[in-house]
PDB file of N, CA and C in Angstrom:
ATOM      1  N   UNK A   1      -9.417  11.459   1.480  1.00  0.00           N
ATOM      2  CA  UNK A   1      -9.731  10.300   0.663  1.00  0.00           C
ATOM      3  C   UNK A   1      -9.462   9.015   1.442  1.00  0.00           C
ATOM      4  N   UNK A   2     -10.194   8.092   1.525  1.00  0.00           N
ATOM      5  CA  UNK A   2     -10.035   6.746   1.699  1.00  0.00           C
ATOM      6  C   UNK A   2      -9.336   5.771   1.326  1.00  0.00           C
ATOM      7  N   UNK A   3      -8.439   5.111   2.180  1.00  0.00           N
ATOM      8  CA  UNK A   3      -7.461   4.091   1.783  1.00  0.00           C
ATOM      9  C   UNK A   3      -8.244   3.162   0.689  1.00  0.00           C
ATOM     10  N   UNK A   4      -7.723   2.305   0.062  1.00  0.00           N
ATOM     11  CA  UNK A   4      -8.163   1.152  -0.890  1.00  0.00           C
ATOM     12  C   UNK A   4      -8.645   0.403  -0.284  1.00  0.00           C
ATOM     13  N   UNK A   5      -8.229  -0.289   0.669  1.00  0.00           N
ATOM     14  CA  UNK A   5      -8.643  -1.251   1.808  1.00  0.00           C
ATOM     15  C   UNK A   5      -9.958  -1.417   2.250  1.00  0.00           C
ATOM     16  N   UNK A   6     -10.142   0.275   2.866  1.00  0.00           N
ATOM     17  CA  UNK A   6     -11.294   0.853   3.448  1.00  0.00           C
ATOM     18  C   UNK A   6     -12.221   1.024   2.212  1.00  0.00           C
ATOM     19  N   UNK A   7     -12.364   1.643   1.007  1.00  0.00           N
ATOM     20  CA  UNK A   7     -13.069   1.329   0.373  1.00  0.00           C
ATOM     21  C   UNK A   7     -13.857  -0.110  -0.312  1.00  0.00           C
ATOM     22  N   UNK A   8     -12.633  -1.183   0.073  1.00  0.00           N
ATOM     23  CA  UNK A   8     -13.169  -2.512  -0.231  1.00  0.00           C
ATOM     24  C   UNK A   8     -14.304  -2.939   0.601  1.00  0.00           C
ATOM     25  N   UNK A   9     -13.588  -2.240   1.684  1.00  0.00           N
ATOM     26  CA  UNK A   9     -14.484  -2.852   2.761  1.00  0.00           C
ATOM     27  C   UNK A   9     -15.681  -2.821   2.557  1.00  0.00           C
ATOM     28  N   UNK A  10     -15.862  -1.594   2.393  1.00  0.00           N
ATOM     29  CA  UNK A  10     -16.948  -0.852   2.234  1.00  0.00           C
ATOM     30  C   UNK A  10     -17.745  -1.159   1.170  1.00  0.00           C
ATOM     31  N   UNK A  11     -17.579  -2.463   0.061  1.00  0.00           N
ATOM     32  CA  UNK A  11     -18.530  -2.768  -0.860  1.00  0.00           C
ATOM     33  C   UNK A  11     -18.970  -3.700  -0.506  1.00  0.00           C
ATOM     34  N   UNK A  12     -20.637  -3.923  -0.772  1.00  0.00           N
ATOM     35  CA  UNK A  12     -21.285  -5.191  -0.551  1.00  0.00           C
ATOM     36  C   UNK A  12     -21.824  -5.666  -1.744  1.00  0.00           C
ATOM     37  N   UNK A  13     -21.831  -6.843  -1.895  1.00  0.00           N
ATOM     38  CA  UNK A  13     -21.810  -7.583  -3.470  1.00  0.00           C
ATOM     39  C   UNK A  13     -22.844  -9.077  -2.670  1.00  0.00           C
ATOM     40  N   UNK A  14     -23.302  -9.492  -3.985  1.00  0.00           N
ATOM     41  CA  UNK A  14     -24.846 -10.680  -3.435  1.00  0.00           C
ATOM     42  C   UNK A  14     -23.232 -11.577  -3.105  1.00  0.00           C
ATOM     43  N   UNK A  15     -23.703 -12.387  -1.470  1.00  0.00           N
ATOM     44  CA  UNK A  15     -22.607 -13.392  -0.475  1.00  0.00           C
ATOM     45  C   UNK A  15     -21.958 -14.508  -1.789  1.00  0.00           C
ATOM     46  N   UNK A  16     -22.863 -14.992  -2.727  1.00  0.00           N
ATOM     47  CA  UNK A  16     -22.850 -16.195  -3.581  1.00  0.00           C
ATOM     48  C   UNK A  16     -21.660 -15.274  -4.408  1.00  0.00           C
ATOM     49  N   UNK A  17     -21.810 -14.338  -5.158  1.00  0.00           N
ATOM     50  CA  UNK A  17     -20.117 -13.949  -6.127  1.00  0.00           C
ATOM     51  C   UNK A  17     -19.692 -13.345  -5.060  1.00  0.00           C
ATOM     52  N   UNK A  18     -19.370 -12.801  -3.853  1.00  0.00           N
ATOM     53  CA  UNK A  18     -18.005 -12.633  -3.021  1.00  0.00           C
ATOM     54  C   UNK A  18     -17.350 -14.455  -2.725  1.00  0.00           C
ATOM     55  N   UNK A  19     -18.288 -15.069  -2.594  1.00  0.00           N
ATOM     56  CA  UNK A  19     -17.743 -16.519  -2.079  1.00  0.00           C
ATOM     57  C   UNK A  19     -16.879 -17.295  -3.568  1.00  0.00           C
ATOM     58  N   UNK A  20     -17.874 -17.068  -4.202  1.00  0.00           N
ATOM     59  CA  UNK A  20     -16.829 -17.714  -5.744  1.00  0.00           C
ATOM     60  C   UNK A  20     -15.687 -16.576  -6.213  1.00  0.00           C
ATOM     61  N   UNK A  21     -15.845 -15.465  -5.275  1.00  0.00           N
ATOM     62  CA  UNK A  21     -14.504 -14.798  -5.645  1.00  0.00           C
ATOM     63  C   UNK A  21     -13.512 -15.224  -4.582  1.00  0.00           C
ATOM     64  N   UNK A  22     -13.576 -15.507  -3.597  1.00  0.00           N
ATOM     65  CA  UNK A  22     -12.617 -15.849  -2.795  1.00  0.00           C
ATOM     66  C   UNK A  22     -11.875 -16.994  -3.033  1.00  0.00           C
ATOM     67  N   UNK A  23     -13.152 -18.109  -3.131  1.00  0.00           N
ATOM     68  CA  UNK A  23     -12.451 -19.066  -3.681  1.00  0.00           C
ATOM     69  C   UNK A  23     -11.542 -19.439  -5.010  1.00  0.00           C
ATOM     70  N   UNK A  24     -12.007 -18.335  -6.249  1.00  0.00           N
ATOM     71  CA  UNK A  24     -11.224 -18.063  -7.314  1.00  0.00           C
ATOM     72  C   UNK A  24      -9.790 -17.595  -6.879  1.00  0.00           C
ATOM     73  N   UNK A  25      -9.594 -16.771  -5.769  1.00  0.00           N
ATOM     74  CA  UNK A  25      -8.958 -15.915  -5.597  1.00  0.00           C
ATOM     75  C   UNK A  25      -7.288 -16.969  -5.096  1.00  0.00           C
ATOM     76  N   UNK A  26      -7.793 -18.080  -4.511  1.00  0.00           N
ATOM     77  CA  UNK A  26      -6.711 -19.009  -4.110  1.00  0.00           C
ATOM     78  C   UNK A  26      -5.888 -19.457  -5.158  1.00  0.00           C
ATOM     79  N   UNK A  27      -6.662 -19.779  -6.517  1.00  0.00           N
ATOM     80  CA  UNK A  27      -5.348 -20.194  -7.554  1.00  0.00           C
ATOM     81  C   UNK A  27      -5.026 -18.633  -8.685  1.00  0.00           C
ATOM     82  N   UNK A  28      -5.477 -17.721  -7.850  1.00  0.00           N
ATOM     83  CA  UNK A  28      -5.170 -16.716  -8.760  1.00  0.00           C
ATOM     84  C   UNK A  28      -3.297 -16.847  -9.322  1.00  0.00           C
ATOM     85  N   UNK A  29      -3.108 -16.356 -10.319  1.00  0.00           N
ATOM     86  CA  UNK A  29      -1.469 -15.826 -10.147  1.00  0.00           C
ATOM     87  C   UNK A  29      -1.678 -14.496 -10.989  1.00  0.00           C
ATOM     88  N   UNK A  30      -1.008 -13.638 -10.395  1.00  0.00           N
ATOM     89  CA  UNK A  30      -1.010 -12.073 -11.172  1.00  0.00           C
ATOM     90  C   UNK A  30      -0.711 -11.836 -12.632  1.00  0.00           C
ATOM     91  N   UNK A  31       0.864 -13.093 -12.958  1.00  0.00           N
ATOM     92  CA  UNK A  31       1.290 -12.975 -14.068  1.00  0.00           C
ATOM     93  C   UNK A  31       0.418 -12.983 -15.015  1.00  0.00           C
ATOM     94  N   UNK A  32      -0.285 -14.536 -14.828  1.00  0.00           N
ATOM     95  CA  UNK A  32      -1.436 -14.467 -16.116  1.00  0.00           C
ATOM     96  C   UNK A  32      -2.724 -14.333 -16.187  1.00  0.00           C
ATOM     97  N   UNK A  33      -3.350 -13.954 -15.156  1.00  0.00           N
ATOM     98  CA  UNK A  33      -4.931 -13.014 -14.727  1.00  0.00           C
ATOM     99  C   UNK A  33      -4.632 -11.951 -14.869  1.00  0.00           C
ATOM    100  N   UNK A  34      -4.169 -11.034 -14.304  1.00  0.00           N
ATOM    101  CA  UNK A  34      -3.770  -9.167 -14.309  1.00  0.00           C
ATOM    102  C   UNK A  34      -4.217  -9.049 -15.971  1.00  0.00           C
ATOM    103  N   UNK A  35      -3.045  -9.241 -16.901  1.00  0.00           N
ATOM    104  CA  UNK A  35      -2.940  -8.751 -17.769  1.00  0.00           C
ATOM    105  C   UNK A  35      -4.087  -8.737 -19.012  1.00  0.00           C
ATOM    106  N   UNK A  36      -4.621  -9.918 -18.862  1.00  0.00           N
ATOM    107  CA  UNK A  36      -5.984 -10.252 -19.042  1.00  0.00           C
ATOM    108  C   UNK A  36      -6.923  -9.266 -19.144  1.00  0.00           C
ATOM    109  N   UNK A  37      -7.006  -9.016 -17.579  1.00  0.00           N
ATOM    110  CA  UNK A  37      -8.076  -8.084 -17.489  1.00  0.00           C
ATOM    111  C   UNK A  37      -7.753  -6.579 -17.801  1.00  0.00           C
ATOM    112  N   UNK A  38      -6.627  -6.253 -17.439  1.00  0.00           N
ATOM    113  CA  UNK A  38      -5.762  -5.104 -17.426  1.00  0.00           C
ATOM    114  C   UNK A  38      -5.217  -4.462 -18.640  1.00  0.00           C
ATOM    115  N   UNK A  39      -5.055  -5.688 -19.371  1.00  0.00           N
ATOM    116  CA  UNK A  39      -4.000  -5.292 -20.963  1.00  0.00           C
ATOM    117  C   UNK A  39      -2.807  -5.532 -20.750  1.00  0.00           C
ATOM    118  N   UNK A  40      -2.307  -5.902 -21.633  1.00  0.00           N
ATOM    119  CA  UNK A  40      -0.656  -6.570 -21.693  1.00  0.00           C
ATOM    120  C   UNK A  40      -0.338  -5.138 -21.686  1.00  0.00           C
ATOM    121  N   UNK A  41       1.160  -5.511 -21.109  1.00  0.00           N
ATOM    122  CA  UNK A  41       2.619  -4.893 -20.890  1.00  0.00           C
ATOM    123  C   UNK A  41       3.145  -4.971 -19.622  1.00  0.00           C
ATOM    124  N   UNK A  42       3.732  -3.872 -19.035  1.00  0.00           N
ATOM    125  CA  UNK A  42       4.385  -3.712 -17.700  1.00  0.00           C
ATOM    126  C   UNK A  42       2.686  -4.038 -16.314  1.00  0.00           C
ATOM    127  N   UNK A  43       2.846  -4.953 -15.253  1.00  0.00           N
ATOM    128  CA  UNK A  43       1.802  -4.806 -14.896  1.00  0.00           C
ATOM    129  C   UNK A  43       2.247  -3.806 -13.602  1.00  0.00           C
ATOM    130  N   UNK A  44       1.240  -3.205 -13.450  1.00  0.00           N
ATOM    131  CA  UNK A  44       1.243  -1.706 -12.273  1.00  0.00           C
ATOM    132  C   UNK A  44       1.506  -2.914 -11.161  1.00  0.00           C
ATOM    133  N   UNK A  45       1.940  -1.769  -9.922  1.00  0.00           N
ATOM    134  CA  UNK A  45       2.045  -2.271  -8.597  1.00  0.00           C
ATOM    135  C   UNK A  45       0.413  -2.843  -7.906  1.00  0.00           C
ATOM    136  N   UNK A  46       0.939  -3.365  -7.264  1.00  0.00           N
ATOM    137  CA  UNK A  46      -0.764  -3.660  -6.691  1.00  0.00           C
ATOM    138  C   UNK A  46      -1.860  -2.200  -5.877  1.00  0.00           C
ATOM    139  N   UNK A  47      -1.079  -1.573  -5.699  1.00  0.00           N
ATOM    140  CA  UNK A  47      -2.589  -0.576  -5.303  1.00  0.00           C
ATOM    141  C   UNK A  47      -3.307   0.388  -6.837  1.00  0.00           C
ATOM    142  N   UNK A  48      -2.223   0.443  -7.561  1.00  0.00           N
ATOM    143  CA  UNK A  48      -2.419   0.913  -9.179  1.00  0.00           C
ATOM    144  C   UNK A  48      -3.579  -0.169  -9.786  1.00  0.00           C
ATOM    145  N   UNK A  49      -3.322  -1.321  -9.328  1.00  0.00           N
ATOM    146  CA  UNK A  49      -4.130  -1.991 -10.147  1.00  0.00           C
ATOM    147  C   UNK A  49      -5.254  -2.272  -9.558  1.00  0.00           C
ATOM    148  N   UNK A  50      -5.050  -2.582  -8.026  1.00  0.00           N
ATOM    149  CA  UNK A  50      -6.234  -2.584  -7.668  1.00  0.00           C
ATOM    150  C   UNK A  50      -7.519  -1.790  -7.577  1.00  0.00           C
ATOM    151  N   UNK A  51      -6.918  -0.276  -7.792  1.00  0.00           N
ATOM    152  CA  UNK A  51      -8.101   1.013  -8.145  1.00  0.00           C
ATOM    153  C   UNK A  51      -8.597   0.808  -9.826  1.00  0.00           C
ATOM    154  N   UNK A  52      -7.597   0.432 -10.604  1.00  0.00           N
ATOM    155  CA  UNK A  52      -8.053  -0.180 -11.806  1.00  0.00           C
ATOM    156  C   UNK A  52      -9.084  -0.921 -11.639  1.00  0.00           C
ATOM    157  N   UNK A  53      -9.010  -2.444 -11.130  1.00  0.00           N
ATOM    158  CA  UNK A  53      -9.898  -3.261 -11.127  1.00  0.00           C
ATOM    159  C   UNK A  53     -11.072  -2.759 -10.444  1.00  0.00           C
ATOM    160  N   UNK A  54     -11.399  -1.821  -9.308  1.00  0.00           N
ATOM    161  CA  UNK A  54     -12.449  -1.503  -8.296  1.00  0.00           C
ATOM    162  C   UNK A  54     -13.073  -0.590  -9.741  1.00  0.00           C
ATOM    163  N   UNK A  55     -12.497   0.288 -10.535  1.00  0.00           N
ATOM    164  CA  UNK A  55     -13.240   0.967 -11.546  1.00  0.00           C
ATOM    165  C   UNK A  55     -14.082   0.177 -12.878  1.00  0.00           C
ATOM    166  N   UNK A  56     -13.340  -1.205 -13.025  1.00  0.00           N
ATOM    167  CA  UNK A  56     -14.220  -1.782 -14.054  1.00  0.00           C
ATOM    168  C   UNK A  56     -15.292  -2.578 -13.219  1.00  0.00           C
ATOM    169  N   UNK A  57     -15.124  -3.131 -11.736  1.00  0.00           N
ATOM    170  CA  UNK A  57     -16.059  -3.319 -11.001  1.00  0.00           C
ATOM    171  C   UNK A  57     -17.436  -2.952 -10.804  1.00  0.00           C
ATOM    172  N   UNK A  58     -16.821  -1.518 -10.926  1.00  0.00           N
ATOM    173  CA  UNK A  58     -17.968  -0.495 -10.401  1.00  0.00           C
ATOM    174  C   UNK A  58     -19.008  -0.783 -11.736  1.00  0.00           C
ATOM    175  N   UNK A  59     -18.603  -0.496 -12.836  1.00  0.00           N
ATOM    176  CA  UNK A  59     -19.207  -0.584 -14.252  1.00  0.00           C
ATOM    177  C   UNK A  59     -20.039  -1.439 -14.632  1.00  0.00           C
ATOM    178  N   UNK A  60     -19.274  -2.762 -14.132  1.00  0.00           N
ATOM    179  CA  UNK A  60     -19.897  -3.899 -14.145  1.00  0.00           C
ATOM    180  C   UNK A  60     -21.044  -4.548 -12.992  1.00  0.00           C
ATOM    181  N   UNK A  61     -20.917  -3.485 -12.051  1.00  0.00           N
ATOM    182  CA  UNK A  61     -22.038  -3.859 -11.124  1.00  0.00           C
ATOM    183  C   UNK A  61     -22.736  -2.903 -11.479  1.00  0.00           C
ATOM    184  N   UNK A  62     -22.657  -1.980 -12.194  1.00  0.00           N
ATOM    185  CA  UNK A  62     -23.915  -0.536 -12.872  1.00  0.00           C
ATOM    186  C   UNK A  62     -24.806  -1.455 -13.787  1.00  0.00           C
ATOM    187  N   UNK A  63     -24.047  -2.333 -14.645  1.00  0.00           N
ATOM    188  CA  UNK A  63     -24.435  -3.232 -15.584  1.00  0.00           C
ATOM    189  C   UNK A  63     -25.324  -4.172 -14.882  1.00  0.00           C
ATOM    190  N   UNK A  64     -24.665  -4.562 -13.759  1.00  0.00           N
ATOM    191  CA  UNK A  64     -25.633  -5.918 -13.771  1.00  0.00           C
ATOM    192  C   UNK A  64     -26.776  -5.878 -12.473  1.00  0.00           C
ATOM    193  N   UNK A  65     -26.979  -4.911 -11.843  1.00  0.00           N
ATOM    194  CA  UNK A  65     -27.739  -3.880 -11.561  1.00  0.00           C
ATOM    195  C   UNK A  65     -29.387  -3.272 -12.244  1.00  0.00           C
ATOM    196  N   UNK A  66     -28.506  -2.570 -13.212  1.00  0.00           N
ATOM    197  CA  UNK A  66     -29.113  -2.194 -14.676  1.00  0.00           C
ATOM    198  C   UNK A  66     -30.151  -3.384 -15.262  1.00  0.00           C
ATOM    199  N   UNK A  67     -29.573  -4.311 -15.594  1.00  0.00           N
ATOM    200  CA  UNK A  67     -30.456  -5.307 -15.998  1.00  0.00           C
ATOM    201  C   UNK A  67     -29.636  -5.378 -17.434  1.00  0.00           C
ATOM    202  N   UNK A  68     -28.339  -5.065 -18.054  1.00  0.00           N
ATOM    203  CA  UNK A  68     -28.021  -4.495 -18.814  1.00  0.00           C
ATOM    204  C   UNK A  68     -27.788  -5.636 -20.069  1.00  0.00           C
ATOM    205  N   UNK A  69     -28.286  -6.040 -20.883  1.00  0.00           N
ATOM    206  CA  UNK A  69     -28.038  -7.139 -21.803  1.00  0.00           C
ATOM    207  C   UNK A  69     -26.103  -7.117 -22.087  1.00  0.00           C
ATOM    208  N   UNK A  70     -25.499  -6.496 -21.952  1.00  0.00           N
ATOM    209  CA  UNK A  70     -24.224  -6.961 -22.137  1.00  0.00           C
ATOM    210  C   UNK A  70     -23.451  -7.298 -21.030  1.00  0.00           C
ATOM    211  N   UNK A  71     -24.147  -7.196 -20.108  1.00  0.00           N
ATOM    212  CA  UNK A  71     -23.072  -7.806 -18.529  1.00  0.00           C
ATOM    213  C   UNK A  71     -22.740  -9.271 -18.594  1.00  0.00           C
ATOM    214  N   UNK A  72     -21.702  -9.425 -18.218  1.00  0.00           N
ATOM    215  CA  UNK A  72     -21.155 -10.707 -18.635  1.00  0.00           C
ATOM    216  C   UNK A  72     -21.126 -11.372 -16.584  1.00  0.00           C
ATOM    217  N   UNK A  73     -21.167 -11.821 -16.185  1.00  0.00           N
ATOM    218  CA  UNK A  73     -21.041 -12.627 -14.613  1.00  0.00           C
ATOM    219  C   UNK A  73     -19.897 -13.124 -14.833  1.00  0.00           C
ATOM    220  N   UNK A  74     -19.149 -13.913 -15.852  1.00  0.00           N
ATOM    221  CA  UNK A  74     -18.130 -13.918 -16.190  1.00  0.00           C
ATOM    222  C   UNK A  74     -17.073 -13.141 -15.554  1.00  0.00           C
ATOM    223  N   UNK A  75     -17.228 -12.194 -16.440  1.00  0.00           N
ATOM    224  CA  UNK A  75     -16.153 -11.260 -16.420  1.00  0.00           C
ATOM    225  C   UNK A  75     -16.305 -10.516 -15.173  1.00  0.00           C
ATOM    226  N   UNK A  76     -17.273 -10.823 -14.715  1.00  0.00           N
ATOM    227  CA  UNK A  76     -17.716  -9.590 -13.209  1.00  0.00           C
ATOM    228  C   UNK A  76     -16.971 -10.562 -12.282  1.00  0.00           C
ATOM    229  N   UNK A  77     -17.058 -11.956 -12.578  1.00  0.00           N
ATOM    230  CA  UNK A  77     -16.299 -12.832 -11.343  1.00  0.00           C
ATOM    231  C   UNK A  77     -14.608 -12.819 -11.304  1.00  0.00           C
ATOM    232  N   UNK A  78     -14.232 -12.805 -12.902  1.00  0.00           N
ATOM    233  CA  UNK A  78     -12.782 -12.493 -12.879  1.00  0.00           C
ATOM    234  C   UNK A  78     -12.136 -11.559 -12.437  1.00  0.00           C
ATOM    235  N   UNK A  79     -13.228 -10.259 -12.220  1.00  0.00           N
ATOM    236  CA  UNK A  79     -12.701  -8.963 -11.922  1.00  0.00           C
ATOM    237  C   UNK A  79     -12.634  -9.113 -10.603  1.00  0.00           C
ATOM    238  N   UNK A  80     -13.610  -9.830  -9.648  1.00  0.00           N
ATOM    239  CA  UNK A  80     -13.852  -9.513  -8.027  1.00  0.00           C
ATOM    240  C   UNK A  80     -12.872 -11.119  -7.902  1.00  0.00           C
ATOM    241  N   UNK A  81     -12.510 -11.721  -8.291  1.00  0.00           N
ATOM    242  CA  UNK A  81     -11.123 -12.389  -8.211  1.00  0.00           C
ATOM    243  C   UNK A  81     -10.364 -11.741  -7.961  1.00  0.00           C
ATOM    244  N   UNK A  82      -9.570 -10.893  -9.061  1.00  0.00           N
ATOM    245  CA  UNK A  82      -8.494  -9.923  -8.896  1.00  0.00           C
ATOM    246  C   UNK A  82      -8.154  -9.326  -7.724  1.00  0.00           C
ATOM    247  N   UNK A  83      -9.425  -8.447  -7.284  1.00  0.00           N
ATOM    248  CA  UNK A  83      -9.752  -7.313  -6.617  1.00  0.00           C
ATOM    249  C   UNK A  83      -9.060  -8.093  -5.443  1.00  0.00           C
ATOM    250  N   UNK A  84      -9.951  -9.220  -4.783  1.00  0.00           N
ATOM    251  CA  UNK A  84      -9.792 -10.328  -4.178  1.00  0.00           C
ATOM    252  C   UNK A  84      -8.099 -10.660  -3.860  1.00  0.00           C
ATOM    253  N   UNK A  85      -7.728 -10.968  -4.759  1.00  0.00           N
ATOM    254  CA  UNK A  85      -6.363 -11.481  -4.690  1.00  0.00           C
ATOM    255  C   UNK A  85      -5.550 -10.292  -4.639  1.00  0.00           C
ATOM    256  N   UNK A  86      -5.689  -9.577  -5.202  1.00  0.00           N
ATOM    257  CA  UNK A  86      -4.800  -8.079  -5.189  1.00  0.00           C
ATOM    258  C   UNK A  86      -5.121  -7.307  -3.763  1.00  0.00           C
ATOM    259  N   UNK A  87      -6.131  -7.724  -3.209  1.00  0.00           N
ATOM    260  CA  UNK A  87      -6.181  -6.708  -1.732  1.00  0.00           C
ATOM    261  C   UNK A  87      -5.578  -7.588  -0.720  1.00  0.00           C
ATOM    262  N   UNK A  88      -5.472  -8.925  -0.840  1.00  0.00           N
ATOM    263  CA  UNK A  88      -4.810  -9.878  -0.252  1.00  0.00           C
ATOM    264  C   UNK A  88      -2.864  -9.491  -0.096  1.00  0.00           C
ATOM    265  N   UNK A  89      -2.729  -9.415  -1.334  1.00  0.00           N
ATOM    266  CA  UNK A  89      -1.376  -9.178  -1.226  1.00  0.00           C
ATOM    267  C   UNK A  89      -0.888  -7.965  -1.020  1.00  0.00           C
ATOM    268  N   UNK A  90      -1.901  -6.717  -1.350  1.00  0.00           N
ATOM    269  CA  UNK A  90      -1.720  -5.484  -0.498  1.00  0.00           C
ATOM    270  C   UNK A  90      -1.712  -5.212   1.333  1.00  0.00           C
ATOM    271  N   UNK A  91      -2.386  -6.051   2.067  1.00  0.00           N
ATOM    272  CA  UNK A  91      -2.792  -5.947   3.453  1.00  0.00           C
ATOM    273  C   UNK A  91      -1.320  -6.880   3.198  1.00  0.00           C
ATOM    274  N   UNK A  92      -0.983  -8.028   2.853  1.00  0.00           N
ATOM    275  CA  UNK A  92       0.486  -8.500   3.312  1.00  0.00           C
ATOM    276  C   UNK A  92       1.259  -7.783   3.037  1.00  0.00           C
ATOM    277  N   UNK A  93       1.548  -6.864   2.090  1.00  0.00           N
ATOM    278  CA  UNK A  93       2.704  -6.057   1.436  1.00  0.00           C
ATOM    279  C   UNK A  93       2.771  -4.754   3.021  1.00  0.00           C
ATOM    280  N   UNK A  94       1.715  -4.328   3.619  1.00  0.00           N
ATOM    281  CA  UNK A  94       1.668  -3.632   4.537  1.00  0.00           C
ATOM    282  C   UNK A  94       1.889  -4.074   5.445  1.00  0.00           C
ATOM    283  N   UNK A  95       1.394  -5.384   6.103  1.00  0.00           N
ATOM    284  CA  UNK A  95       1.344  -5.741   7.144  1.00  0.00           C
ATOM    285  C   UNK A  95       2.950  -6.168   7.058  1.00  0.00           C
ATOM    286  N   UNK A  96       3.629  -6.508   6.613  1.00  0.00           N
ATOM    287  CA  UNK A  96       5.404  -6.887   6.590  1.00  0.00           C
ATOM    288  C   UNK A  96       5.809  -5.704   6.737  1.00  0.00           C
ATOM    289  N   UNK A  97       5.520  -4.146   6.197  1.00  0.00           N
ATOM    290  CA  UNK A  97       6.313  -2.791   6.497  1.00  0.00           C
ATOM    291  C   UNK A  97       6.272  -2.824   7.952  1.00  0.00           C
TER     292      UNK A  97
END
C-alpha cells in the first residue's frame, strides 16, 4: 500500500481549485476547520484524518465529474484545504522525526 503522501501526489485536480486550495490552506487552523468537516469531538491525528478527508474528496470529485446537481465547489474547496493543510503538517511532523 502507498504512503498518504504518495497518494496525494498522485492526484490531479483542474490548477485553478489546487491554487485556491493552497492559498486557503495558509489561514487554515485545525481546531476550527477539521471538525467542521469531520464532526465534532476528539479530532484524529493527522494521517487519520487526512485519509478521511482524501475519502470525502474522492466523492466529491465523482460528483463534480458526474455533472452531479448536488456538488457543492464549496465544500469541495474546504475539503482540498484540509487535505492541503493536513499533508503540510504531516511531511513536517516527519520531516522533524
Amino acid at each position: 500500500m502507498q504512503d498518504i503522501l504518495t497518494m496525494l501526489n498522485a492526484l490531479h485536480r483542474p490548477r485553478l481549485m489546487m491554487r485556491a486550495a493552497r492559498i486557503g490552506a495558509q489561514e487554515y487552523r485545525r481546531s476550527a476547520h477539521l471538525p467542521r468537516l469531520l464532526g465534532y469531538g476528539v479530532l484524529p491525528r493527522q494521517g487519520e484524518a487526512l485519509m478521511k478527508l482524501m475519502e470525502m474528496e474522492a466523492m466529491l470529485e465523482d460528483q463534480r465529474t458526474c455533472s452531479d446537481a448536488s456538488y457543492s465547489l464549496i465544500r469541495h474547496l474546504d475539503v482540498l484545504i484540509a487535505m492541503v493543510a493536513e499533508a503540510r503538517v504531516l511531511k513536517a511532523a516527519q520531516a522533524s522525526d
